[in-house]
N, C-alpha and C. Protein backbone atom coordinates (compact mmCIF):
# COMPACT_ATOMS: atom_id res chain seq x y z
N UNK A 1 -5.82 22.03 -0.90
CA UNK A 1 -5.57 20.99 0.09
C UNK A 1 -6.35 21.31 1.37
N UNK A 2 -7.06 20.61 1.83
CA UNK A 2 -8.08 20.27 3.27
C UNK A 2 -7.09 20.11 4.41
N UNK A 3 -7.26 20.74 5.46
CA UNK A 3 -6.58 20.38 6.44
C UNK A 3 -7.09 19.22 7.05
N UNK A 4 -6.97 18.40 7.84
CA UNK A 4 -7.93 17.38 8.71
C UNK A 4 -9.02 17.79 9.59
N UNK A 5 -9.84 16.98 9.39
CA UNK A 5 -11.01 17.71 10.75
C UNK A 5 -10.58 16.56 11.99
N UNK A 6 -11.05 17.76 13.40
CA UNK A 6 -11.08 16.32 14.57
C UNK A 6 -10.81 15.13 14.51
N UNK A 7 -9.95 14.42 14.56
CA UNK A 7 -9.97 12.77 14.58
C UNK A 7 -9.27 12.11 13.30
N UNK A 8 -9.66 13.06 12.37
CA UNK A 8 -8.90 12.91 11.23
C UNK A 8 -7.36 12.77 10.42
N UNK A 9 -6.63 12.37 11.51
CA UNK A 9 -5.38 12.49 11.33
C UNK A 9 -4.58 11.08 11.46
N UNK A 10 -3.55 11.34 11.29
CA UNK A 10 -2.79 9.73 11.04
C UNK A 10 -1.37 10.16 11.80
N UNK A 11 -0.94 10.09 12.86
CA UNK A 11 0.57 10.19 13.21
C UNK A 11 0.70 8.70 14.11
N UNK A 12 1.30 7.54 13.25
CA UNK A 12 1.10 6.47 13.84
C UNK A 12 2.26 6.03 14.87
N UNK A 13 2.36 5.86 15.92
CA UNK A 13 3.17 4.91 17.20
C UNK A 13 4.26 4.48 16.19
N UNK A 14 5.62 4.10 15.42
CA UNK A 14 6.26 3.68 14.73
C UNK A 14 7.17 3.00 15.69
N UNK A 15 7.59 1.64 15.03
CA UNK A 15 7.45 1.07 14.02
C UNK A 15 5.72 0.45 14.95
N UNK A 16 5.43 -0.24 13.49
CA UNK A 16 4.16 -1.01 13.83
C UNK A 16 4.64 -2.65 13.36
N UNK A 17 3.68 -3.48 14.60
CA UNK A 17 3.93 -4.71 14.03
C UNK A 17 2.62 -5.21 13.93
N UNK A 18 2.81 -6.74 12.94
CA UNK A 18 1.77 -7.73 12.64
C UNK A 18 2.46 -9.21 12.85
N UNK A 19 1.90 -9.65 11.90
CA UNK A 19 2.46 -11.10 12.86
C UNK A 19 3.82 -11.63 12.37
N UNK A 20 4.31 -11.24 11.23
CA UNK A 20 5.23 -11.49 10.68
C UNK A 20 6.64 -10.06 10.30
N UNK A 21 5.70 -9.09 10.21
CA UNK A 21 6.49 -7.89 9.76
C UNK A 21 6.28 -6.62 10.88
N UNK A 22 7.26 -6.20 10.70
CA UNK A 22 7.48 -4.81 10.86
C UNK A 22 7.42 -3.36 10.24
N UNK A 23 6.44 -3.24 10.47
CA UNK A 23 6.14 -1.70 9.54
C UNK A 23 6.80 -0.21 10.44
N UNK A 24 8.16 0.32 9.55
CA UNK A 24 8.76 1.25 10.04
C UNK A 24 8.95 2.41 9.04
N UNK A 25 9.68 3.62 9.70
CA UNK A 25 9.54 4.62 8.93
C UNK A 25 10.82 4.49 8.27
N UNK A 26 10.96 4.77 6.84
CA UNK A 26 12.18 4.56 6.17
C UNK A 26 13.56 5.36 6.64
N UNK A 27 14.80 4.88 6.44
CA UNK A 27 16.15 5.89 6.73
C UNK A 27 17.04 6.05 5.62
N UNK A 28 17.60 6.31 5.66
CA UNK A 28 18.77 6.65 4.48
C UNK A 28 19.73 5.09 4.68
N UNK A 29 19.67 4.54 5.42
CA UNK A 29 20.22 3.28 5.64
C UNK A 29 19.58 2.43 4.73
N UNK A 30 18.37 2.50 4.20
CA UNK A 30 17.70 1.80 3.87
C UNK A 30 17.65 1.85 1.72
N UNK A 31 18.99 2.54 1.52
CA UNK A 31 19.12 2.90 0.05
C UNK A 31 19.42 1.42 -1.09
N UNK A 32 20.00 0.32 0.04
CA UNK A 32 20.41 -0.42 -0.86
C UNK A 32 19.36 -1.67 -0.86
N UNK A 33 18.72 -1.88 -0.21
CA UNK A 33 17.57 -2.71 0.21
C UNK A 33 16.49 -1.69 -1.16
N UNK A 34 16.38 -0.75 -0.76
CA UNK A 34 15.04 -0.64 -2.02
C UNK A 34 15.43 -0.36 -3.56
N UNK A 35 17.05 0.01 -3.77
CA UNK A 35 17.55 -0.22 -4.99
C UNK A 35 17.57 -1.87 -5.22
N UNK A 36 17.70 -2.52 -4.56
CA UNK A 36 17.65 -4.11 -5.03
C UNK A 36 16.39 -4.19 -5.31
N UNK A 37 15.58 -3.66 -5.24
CA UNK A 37 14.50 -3.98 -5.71
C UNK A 37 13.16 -2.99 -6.82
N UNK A 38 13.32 -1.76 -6.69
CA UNK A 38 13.09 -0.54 -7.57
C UNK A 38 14.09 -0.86 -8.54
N UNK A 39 15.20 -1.11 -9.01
CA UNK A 39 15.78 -1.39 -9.83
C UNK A 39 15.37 -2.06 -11.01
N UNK A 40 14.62 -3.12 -10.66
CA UNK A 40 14.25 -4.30 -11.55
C UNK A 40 13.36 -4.24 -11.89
N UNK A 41 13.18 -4.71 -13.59
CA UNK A 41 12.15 -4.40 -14.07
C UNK A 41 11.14 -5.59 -14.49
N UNK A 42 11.08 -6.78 -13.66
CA UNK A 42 10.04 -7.33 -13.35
C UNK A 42 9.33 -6.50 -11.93
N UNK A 43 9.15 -5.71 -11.54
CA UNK A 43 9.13 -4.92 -10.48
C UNK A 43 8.56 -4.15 -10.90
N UNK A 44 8.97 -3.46 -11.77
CA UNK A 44 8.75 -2.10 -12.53
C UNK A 44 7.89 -2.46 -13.72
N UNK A 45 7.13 -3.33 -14.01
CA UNK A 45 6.65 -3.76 -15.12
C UNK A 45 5.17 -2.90 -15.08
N UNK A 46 4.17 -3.24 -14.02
CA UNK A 46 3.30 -2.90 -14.08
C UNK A 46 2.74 -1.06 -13.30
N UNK A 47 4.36 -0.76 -13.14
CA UNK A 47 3.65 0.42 -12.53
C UNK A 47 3.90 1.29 -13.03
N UNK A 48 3.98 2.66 -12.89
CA UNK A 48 4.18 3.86 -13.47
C UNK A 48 5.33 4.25 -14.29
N UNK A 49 6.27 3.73 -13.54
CA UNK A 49 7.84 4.14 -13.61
C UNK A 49 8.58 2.61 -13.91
N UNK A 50 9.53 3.44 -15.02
CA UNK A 50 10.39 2.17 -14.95
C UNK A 50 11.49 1.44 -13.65
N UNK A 51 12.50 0.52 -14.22
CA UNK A 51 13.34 0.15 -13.53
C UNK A 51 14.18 1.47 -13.12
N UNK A 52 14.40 1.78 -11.81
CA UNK A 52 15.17 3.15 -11.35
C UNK A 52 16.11 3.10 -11.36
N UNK A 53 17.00 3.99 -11.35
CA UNK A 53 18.65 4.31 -11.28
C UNK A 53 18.71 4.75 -9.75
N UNK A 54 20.14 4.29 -9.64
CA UNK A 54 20.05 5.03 -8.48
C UNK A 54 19.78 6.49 -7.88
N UNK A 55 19.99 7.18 -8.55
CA UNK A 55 19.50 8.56 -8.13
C UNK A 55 18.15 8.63 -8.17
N UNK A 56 17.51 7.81 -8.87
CA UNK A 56 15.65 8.06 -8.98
C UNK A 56 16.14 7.64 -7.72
N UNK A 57 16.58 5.97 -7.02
CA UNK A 57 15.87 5.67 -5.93
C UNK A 57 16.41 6.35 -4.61
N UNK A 58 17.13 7.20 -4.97
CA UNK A 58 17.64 8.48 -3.78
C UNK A 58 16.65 9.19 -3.37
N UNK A 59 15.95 9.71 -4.53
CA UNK A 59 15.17 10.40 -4.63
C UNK A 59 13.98 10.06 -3.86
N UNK A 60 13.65 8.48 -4.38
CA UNK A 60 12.38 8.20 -3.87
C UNK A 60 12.60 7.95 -2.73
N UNK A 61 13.82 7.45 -2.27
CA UNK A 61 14.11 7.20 -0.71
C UNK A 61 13.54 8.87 0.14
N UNK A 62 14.00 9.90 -0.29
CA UNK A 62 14.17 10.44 0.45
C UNK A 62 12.79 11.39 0.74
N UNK A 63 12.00 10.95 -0.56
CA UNK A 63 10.18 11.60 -0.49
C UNK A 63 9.82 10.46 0.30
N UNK A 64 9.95 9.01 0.87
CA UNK A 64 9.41 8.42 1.39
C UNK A 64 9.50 8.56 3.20
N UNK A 65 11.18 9.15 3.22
CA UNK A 65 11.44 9.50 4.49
C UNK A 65 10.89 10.14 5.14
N UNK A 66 10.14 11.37 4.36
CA UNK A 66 9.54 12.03 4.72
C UNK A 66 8.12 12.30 4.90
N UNK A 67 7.69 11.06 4.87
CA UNK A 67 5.89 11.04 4.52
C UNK A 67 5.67 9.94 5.82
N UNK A 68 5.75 10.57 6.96
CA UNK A 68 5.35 9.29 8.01
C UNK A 68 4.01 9.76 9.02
N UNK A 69 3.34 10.57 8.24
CA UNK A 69 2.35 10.79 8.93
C UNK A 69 1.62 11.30 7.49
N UNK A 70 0.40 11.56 8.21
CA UNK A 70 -1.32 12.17 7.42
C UNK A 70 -2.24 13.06 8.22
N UNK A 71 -1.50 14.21 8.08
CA UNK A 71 -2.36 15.42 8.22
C UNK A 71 -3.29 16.25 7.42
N UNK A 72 -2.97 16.34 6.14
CA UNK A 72 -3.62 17.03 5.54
C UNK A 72 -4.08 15.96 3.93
N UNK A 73 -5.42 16.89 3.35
CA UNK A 73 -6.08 16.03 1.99
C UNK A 73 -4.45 16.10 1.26
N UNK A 74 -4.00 15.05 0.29
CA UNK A 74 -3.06 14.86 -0.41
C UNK A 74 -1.85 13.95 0.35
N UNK A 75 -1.79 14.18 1.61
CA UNK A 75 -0.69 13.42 2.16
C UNK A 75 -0.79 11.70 1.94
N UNK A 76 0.36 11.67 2.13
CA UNK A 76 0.08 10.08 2.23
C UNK A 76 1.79 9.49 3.27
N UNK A 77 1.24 8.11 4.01
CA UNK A 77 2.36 7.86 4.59
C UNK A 77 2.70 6.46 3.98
N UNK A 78 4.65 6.71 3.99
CA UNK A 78 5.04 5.33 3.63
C UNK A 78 5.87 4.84 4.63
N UNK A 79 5.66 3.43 4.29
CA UNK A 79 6.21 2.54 5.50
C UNK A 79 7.18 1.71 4.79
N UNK A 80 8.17 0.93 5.09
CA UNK A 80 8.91 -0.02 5.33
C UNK A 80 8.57 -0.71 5.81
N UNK A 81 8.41 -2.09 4.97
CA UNK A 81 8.10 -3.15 5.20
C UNK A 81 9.43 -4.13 5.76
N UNK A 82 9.94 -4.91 7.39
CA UNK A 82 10.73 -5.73 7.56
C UNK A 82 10.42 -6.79 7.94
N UNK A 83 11.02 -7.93 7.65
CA UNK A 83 10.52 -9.58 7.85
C UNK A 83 10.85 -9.17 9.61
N UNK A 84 10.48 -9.61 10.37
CA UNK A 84 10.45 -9.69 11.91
C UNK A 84 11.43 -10.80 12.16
N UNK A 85 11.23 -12.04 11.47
CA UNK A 85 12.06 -13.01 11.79
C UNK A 85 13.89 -12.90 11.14
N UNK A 86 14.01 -12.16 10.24
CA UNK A 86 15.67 -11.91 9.85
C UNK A 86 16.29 -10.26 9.32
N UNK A 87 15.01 -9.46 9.91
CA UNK A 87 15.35 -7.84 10.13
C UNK A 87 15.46 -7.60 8.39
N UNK A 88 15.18 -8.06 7.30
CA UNK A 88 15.33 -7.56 6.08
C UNK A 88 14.25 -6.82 5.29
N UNK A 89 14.72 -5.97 4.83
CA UNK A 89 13.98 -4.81 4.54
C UNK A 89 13.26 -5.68 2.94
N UNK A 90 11.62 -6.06 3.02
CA UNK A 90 11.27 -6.79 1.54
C UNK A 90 10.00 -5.54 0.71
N UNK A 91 10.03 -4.45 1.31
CA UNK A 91 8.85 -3.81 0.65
C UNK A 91 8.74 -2.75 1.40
N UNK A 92 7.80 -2.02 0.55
CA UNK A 92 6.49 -0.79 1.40
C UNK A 92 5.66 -0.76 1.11
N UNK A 93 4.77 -0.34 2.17
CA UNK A 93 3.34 0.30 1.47
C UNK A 93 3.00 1.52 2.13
N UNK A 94 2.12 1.96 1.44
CA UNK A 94 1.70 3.51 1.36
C UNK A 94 -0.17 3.67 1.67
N UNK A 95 -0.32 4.15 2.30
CA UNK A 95 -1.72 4.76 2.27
C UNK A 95 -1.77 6.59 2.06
N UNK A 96 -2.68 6.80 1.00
CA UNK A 96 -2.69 8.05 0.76
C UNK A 96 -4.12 9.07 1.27
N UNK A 97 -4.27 9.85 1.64
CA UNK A 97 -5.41 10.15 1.76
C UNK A 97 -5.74 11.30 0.42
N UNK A 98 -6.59 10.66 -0.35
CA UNK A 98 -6.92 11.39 -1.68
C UNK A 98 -8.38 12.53 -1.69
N UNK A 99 -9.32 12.33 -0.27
CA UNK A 99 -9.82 13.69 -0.17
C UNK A 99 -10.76 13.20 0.88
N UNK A 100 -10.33 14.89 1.64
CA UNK A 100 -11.50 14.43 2.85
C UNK A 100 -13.51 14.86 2.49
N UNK A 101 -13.07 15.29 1.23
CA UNK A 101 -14.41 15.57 1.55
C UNK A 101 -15.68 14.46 1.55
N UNK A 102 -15.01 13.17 0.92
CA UNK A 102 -15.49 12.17 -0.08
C UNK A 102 -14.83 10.72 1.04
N UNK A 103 -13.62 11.26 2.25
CA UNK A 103 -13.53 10.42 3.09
C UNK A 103 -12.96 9.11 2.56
N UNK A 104 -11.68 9.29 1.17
CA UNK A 104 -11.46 8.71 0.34
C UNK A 104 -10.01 8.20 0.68
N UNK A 105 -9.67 7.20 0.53
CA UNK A 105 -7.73 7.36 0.52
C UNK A 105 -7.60 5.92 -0.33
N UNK A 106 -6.31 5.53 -0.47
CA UNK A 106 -5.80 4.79 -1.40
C UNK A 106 -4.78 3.91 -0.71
N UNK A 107 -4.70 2.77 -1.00
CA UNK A 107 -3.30 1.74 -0.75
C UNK A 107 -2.47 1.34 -1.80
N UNK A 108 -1.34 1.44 -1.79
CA UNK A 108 -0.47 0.44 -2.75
C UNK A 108 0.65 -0.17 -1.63
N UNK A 109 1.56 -0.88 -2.96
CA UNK A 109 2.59 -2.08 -2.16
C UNK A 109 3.42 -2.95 -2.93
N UNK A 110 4.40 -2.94 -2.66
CA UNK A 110 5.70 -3.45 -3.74
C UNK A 110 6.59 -4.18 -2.05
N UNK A 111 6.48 -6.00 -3.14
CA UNK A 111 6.99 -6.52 -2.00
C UNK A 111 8.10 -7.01 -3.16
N UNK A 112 9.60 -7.55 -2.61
CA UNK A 112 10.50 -7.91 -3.52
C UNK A 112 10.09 -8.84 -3.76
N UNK A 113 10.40 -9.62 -5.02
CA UNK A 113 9.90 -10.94 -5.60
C UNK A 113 10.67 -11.81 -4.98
N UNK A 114 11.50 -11.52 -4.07
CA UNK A 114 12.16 -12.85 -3.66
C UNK A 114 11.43 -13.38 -2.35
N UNK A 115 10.59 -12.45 -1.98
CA UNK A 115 9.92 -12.61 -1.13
C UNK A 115 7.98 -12.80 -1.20
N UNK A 116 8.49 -12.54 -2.10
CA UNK A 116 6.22 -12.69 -2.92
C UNK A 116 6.01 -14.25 -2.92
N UNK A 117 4.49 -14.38 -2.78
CA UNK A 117 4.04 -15.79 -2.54
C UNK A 117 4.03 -16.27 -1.02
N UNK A 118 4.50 -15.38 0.02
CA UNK A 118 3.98 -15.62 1.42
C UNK A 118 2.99 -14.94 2.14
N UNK A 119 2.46 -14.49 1.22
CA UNK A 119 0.66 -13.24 2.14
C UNK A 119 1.39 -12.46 2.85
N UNK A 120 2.97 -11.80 2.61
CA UNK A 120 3.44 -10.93 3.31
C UNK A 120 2.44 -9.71 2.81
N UNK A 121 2.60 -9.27 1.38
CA UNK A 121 1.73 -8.53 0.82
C UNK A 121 0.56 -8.25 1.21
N UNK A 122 -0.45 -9.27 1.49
CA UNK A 122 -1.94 -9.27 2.64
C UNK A 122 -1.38 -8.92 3.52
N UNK A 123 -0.83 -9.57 4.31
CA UNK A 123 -0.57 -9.04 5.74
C UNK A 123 0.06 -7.52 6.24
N UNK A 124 0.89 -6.90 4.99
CA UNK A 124 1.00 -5.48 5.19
C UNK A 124 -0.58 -4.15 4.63
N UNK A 125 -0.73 -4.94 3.77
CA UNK A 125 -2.41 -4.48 3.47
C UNK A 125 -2.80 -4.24 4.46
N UNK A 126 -3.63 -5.40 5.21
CA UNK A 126 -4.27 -5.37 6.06
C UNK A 126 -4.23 -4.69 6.97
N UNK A 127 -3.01 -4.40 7.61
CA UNK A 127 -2.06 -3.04 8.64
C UNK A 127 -2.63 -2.04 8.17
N UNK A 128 -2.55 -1.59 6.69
CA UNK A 128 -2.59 -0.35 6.36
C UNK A 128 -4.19 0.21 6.01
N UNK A 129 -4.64 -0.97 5.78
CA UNK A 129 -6.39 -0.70 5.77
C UNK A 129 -6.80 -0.28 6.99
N UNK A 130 -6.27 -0.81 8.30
CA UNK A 130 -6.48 -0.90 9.94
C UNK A 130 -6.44 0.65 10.15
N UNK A 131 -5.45 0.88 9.65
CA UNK A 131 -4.79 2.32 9.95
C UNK A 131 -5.96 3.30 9.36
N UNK A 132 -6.14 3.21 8.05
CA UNK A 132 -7.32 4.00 7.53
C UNK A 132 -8.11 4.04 8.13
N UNK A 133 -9.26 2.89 8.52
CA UNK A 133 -10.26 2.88 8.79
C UNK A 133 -10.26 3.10 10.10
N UNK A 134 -9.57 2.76 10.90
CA UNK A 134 -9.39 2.73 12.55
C UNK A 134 -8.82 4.25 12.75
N UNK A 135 -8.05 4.70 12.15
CA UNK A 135 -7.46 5.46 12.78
C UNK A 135 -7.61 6.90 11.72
N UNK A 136 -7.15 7.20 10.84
CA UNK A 136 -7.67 8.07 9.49
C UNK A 136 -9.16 7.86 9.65
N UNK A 137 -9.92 6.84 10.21
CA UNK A 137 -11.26 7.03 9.66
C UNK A 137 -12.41 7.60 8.65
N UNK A 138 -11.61 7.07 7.42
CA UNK A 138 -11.98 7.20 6.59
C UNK A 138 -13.26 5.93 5.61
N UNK A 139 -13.95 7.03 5.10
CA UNK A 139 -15.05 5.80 4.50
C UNK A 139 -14.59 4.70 3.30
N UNK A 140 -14.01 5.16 2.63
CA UNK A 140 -13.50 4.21 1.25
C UNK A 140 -12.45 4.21 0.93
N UNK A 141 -11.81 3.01 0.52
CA UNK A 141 -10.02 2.76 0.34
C UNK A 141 -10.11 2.30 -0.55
N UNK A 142 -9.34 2.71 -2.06
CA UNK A 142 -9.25 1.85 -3.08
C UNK A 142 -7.90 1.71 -3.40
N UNK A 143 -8.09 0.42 -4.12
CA UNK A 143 -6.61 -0.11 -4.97
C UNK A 143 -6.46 -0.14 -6.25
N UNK A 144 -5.42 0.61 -7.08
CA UNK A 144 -5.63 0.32 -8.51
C UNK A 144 -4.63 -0.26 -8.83
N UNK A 145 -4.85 -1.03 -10.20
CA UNK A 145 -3.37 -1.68 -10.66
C UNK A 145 -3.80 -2.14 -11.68
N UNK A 146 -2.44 -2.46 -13.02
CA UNK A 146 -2.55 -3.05 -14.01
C UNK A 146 -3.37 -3.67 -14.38
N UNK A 147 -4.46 -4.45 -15.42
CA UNK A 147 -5.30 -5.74 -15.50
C UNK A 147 -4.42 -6.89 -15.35
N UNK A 148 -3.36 -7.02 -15.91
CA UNK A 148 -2.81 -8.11 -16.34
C UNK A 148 -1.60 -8.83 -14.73
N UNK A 149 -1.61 -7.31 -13.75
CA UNK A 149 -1.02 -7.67 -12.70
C UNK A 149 -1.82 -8.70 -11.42
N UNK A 150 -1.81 -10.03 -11.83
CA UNK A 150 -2.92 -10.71 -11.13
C UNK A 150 -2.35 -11.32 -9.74
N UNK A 151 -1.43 -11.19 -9.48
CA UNK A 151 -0.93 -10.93 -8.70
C UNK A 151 -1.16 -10.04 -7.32
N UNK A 152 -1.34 -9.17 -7.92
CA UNK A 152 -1.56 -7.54 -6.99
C UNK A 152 -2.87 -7.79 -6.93
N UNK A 153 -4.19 -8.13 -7.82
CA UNK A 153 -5.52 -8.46 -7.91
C UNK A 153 -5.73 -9.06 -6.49
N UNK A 154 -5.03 -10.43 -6.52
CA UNK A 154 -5.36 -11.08 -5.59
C UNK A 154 -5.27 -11.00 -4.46
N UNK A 155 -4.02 -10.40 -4.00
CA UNK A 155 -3.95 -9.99 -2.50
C UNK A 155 -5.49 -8.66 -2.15
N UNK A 156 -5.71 -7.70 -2.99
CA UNK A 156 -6.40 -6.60 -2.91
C UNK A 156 -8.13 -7.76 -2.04
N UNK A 157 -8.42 -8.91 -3.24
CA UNK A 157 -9.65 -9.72 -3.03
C UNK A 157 -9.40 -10.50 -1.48
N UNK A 158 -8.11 -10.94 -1.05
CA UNK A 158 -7.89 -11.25 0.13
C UNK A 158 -8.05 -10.61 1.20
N UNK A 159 -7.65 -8.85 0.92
CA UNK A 159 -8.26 -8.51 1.51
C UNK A 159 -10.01 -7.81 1.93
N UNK A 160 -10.35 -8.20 1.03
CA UNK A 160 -11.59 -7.93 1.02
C UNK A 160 -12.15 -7.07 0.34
N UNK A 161 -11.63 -6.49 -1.04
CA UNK A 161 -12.16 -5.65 -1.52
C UNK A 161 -12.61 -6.14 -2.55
N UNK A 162 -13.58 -5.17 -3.24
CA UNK A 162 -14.44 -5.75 -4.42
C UNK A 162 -13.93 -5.17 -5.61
N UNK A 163 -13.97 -5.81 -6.41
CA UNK A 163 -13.50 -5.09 -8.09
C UNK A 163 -14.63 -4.14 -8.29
N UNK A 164 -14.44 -3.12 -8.91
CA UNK A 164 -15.19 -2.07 -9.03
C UNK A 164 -15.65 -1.95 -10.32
N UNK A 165 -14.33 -1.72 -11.26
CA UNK A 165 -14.21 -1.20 -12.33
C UNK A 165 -12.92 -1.88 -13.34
N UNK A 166 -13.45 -2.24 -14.15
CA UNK A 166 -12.05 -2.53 -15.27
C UNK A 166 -12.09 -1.85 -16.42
N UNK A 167 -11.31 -0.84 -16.70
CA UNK A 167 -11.25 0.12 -17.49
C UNK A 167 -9.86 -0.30 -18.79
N UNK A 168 -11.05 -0.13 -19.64
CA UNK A 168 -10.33 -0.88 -20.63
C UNK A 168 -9.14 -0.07 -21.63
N UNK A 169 -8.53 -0.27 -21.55
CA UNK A 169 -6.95 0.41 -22.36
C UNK A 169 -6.90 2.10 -22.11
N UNK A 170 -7.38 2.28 -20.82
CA UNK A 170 -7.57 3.46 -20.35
C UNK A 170 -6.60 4.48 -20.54
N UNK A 171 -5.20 4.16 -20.32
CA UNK A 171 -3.38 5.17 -20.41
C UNK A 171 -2.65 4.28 -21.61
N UNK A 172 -2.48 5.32 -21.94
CA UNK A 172 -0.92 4.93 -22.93
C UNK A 172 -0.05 5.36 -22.10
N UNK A 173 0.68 4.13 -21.44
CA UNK A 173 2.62 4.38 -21.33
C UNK A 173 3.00 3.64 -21.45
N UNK A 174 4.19 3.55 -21.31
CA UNK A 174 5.63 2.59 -21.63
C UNK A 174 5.28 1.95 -23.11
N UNK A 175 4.67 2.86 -24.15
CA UNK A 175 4.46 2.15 -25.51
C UNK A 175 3.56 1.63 -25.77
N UNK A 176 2.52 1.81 -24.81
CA UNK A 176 1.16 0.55 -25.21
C UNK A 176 0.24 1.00 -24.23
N UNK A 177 -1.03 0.98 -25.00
CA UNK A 177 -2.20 0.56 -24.11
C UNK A 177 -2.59 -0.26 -22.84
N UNK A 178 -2.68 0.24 -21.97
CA UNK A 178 -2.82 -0.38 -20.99
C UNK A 178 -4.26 -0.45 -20.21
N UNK A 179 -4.72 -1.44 -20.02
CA UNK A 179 -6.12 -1.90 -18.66
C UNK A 179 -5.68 -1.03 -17.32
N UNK A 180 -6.68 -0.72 -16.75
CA UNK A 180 -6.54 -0.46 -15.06
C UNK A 180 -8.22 -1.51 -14.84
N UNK A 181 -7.36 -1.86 -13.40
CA UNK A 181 -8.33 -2.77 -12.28
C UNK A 181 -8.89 -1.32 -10.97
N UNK A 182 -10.10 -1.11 -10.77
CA UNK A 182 -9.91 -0.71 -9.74
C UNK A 182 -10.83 -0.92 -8.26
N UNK A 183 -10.07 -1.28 -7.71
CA UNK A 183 -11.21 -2.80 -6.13
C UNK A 183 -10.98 -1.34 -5.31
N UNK A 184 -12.10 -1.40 -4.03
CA UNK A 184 -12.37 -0.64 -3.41
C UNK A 184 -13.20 -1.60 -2.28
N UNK A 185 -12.75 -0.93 -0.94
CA UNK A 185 -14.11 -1.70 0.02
C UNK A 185 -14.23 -0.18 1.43
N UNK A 186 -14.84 -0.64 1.94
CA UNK A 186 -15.82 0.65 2.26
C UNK A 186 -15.90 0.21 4.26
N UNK A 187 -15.53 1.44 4.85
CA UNK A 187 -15.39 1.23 6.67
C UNK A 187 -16.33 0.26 7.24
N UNK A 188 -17.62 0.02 6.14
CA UNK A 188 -18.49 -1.32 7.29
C UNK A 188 -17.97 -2.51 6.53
N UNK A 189 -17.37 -2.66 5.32
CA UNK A 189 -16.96 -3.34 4.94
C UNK A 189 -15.72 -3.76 6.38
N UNK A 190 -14.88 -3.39 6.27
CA UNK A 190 -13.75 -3.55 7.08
C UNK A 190 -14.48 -3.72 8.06
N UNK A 191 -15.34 -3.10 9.01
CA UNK A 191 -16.17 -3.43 10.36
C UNK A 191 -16.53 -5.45 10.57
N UNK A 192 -17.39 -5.20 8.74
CA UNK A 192 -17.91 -7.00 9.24
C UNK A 192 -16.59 -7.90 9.37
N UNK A 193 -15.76 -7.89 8.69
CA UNK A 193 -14.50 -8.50 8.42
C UNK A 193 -13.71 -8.42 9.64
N UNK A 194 -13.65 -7.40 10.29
CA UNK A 194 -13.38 -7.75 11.78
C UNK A 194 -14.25 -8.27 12.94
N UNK A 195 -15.38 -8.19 12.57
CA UNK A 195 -16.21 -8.57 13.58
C UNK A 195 -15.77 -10.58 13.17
N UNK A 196 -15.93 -10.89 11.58
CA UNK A 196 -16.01 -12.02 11.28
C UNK A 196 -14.77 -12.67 11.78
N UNK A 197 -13.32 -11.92 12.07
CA UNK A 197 -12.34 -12.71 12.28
C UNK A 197 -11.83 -12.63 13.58
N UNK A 198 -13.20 -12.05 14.46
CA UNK A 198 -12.72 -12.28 16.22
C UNK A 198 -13.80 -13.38 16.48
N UNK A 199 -14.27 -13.76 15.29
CA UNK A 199 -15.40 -15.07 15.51
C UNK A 199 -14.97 -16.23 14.91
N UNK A 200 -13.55 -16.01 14.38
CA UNK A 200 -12.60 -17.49 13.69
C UNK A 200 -13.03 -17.52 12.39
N UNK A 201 -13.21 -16.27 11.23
CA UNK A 201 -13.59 -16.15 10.22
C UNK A 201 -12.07 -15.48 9.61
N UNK A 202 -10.89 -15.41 10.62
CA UNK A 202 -9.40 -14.76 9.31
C UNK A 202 -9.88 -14.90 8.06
N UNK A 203 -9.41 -14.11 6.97
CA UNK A 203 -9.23 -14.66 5.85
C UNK A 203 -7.72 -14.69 5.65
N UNK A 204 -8.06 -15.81 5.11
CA UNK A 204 -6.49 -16.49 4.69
C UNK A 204 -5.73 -15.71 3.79
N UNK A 205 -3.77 -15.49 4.22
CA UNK A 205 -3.03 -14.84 3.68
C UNK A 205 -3.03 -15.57 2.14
């Protein structure tokens, strides 16, 4: 594990906002909000792990509590995702930093389905790309996920990243062969994209 060089670090101002959400650091308050939703296995379909029990999501509560900064290669921070307008806890996302030598890190993001279909998902992305590139300053951020999760595809292309790679029946789990997608976009990438949307170029949630 790499320690950070100069500048290289992530201890972000918490909570953070955007225009709709609140990005905060998780609490133990926060056990029954992400069991309603780690639980379920439309949720759990396309990712690693199945539908959780509660003790998995104790568990995961309590590795997430603890990841609110990025100091060193391997860390990664998770956030809590809250609607701004009715304080409810609908997701997180995570940025990881996967190596400094290569100036590499990673995003994911699990928003509850009762809440998917409003670019909440983009709009916490986008936070967390900001954070990388602005602040981690790091050169390349990628996203991986299921083929068949088109869903997750699309927010990744909203935000501006490019499909890279589709790797065909790459892992066996949960019983079957499975596709990986993997989109990636790169710090001038993110540069034009901001330059384009202080010139009335947003891209749409």
């Amino acid at each position: 594990m790499r320690e950070a060089a100069s500048g290289h670090t992530l201890v972000p101002a918490l909570p953070l906002r955007t225009e709709r959400l609140v990005l905060r650091a998780f609490t133990l308050e926060d056990f029954d909000a992400l069991y309603a939703y780690q639980s379920r296995a439309d949720v759990a379909r396309f990712l690693p792990w199945g539908p959780r029990t509660a003790d998995e999501v104790r568990t995961a509560l309590g590795t997430k509590i603890d990841h609110t900064s990025i100091t060193s290669e391997g860390d990664f921070l998770a956030l809590a995702a809250v609607r701004a307008d009715t304080d409810e806890l609908i997701g997180d996302f995570i940025l990881g930093w996967v190596s400094a030598e290569h100036g590499l890190g990673e995003i994911g993001y699990i928003v509850h389905p009762d809440h998917a279909g409003h670019g909440f998902a983009t709009e916490g992305g986008r936070e967390m790309l900001r954070l990388a590139f602005e602040e981690l300053h790091l050169h390349r951020v990628i996203g991986r996920l299921e083929a068949r999760n088109t869903a997750s595809a699309r927010v990744l292309e909203k935000l501006g990243m490019r499909l890279e790679a589709h790797l065909i029946e790459n892992e066996y789990f949960k019983g079957e062969w499975q596709s990986e997608l993997l989109y990636a976009i790169l710090d001038r990438d993110w540069a034009e994209l901001q330059t384009s949307a202080r010139r009335g170029g947003h891209a749409a949630d």
